[in-house]
N, C-alpha and C. Protein backbone atom coordinates (compact mmCIF):
# COMPACT_ATOMS: atom_id res chain seq x y z
N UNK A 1 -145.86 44.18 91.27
CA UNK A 1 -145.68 45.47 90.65
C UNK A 1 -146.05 45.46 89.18
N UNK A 2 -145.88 44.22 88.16
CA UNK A 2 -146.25 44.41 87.05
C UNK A 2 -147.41 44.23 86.53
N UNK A 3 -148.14 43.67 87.60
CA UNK A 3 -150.21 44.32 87.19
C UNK A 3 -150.16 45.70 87.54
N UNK A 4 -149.75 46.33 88.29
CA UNK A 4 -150.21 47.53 88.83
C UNK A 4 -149.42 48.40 87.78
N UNK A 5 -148.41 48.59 87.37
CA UNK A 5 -148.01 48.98 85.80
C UNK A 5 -148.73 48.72 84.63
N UNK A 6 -149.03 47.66 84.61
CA UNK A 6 -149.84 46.80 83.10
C UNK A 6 -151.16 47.81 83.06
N UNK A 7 -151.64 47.89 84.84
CA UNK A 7 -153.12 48.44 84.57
C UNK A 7 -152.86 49.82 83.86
N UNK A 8 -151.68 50.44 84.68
CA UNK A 8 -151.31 52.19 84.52
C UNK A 8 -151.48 51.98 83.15
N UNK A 9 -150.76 51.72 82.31
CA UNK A 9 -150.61 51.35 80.91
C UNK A 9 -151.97 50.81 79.75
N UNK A 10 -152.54 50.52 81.13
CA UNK A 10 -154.02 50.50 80.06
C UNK A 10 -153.86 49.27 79.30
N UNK A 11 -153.45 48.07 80.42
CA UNK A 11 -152.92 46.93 79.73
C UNK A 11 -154.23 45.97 80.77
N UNK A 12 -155.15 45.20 79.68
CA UNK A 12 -155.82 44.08 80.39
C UNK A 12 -155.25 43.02 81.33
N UNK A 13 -155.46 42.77 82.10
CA UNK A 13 -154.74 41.76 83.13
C UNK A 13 -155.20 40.59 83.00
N UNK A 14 -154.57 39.67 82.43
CA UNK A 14 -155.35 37.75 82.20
C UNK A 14 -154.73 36.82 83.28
N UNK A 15 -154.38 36.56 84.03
CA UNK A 15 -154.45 36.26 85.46
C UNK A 15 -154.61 34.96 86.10
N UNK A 16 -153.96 34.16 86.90
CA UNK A 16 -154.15 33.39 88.02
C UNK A 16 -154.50 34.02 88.91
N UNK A 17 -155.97 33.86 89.82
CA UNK A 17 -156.43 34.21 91.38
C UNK A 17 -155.46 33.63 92.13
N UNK A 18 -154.46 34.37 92.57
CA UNK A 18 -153.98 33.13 93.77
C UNK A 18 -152.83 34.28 94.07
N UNK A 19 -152.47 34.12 95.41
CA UNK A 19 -151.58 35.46 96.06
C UNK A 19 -152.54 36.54 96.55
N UNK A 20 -152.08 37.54 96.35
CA UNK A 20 -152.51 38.82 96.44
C UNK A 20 -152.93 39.24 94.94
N UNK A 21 -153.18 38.57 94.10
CA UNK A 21 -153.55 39.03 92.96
C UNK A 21 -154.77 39.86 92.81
N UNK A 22 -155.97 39.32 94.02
CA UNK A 22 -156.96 40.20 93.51
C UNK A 22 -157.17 41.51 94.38
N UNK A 23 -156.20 41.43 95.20
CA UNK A 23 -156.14 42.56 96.00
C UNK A 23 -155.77 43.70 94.68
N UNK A 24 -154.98 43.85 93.96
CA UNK A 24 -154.63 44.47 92.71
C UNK A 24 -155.29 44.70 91.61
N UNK A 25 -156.02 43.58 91.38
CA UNK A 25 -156.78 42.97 89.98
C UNK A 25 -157.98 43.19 90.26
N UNK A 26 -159.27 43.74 89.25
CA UNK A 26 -160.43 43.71 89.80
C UNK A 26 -160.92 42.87 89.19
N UNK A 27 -161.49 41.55 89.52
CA UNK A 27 -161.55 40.63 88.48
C UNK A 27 -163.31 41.16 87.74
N UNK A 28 -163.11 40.74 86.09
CA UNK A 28 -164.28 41.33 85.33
C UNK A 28 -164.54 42.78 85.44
N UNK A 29 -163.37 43.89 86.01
CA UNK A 29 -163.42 45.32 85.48
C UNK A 29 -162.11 45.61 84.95
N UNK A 30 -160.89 45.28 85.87
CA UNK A 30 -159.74 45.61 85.38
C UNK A 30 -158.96 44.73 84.47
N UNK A 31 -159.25 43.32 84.98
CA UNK A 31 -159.10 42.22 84.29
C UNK A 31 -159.68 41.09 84.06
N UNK A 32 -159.05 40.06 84.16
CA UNK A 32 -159.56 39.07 84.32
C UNK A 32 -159.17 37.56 85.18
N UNK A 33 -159.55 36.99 85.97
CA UNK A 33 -158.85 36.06 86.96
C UNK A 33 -159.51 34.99 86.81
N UNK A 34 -158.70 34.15 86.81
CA UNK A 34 -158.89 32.62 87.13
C UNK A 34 -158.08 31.84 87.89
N UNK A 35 -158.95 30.51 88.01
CA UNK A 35 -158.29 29.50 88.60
C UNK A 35 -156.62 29.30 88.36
N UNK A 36 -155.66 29.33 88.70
CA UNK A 36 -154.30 29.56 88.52
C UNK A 36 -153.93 28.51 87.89
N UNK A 37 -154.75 26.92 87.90
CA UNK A 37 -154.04 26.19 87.20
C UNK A 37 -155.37 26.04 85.75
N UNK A 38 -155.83 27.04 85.66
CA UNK A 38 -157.07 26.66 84.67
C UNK A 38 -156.49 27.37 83.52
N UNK A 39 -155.50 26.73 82.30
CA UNK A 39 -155.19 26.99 81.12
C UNK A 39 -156.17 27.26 80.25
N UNK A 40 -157.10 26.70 80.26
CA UNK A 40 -157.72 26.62 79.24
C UNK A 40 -158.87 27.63 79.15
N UNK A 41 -158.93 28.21 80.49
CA UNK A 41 -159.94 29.18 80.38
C UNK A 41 -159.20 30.88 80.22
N UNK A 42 -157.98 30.37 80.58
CA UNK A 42 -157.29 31.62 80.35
C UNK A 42 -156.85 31.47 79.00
N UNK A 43 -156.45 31.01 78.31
CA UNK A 43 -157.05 30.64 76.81
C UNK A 43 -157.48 31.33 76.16
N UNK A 44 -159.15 30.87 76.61
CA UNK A 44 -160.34 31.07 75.69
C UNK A 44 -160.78 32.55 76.13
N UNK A 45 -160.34 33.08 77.15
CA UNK A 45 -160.53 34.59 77.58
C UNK A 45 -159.91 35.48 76.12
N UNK A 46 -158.72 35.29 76.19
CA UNK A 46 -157.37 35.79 75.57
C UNK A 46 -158.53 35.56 73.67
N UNK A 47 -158.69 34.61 73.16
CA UNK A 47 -159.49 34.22 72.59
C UNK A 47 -160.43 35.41 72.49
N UNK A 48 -161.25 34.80 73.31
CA UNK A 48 -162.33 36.37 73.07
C UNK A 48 -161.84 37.58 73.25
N UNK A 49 -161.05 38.06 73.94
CA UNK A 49 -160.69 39.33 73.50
C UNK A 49 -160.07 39.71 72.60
N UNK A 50 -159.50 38.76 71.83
CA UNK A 50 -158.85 39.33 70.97
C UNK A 50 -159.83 39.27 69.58
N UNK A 51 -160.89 39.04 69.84
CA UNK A 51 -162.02 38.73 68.92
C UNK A 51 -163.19 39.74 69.05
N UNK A 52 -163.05 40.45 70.09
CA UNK A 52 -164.28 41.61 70.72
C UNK A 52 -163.34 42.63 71.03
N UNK A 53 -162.85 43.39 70.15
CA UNK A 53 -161.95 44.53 70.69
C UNK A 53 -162.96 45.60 71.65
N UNK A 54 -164.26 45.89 71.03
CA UNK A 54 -164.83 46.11 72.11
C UNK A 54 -164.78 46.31 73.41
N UNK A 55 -164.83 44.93 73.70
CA UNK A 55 -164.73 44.53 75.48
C UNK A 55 -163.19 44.42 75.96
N UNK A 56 -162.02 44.29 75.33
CA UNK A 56 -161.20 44.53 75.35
C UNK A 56 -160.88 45.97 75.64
N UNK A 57 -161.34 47.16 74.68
CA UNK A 57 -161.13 48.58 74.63
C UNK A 57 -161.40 48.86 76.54
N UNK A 58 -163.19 48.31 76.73
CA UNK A 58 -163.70 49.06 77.83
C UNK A 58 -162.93 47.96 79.50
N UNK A 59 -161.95 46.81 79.07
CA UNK A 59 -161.23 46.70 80.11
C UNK A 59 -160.26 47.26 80.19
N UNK A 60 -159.82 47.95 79.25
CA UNK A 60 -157.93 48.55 79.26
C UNK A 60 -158.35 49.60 80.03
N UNK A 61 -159.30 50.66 79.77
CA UNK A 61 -159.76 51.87 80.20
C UNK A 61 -160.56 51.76 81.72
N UNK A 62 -160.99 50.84 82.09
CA UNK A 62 -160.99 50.34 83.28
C UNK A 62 -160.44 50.08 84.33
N UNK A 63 -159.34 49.85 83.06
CA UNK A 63 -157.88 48.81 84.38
C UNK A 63 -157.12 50.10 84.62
N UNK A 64 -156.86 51.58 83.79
CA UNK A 64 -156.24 52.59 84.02
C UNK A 64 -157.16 53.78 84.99
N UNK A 65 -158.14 53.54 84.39
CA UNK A 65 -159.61 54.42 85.99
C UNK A 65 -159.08 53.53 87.63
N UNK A 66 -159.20 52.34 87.94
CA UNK A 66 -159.29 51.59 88.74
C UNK A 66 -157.78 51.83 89.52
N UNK A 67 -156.59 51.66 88.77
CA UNK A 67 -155.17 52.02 88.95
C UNK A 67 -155.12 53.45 89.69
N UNK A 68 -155.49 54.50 88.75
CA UNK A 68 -155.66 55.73 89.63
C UNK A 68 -156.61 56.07 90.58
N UNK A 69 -157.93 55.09 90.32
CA UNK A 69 -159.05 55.04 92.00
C UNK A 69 -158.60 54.77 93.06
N UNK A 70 -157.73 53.61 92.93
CA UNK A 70 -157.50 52.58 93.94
C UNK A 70 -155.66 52.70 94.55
N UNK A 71 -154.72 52.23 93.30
CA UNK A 71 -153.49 52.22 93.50
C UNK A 71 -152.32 53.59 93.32
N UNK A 72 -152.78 54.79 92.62
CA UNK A 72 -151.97 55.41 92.53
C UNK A 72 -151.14 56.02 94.00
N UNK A 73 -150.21 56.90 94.22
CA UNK A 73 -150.07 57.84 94.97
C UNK A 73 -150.62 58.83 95.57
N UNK A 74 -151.86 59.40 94.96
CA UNK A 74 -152.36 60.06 95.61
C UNK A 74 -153.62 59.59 96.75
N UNK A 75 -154.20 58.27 95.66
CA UNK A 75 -155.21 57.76 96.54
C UNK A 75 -154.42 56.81 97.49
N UNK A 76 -153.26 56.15 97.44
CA UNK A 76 -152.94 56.07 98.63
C UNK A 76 -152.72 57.15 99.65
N UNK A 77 -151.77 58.20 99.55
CA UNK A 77 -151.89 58.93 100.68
C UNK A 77 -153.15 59.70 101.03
N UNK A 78 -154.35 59.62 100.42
CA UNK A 78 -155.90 59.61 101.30
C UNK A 78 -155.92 58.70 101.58
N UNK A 79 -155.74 57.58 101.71
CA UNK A 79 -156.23 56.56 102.82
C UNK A 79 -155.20 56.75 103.69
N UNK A 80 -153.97 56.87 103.54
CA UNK A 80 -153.15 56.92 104.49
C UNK A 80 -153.55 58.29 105.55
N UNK A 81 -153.97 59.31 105.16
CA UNK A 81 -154.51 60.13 105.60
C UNK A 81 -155.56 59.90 106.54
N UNK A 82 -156.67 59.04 105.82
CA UNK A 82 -158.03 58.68 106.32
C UNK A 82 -157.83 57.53 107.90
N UNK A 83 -156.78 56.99 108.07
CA UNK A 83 -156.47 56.28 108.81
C UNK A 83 -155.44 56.98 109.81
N UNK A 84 -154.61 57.72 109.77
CA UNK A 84 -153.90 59.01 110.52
C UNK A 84 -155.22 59.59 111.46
N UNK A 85 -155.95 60.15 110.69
CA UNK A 85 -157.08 61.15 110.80
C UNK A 85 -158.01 60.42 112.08
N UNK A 86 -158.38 59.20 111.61
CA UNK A 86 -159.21 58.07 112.78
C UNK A 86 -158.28 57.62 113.90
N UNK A 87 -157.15 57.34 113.91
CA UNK A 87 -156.30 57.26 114.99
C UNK A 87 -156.29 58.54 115.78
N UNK A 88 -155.83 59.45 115.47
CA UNK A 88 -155.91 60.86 116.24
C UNK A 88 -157.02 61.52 116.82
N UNK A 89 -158.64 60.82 116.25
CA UNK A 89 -159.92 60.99 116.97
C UNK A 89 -160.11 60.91 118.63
């Protein structure tokens, strides 16, 4: 629940791949993912972004487009819909 908030919030996601993380996470739009035990690259991410506000700016705004594409309430109940809809065919 607290990537899927972080994104709402327009908060970059710096990340271990591992779980269901990228089911949530878009890795290199919403955030960013790595190897779960790779410190050092999650690091040097954190590093550059905080050095390229830039690319920082256009992931926060990414991670809050992607949140309401993908995870909000409404686009769930269209898929939930979209799958109702194909069962009843």
């Amino acid at each position: 629940m607290i990537f899927l908030e972080a994104q709402q919030a327009a908060v970059t996601i710096i990340a271990g791949n591992q779980g269901g993380v990228s089911s949530i996470v878009k890795d290199q739009y919403s955030g960013l993912l790595f190897d779960a035990l790779d410190v050092a690259a999650m690091t040097n991410a954190i590093t550059t972004l905080l050095s390229n506000p830039q690319q920082l700016q256009r992931l926060q705004q990414q991670a809050q487009k992607y949140i309401t594409q993908q995870h909000s309430i409404s686009a769930s109940a269209l898929q939930l819909q979209r799958i109702v809809h194909s069962i009843c065919e």
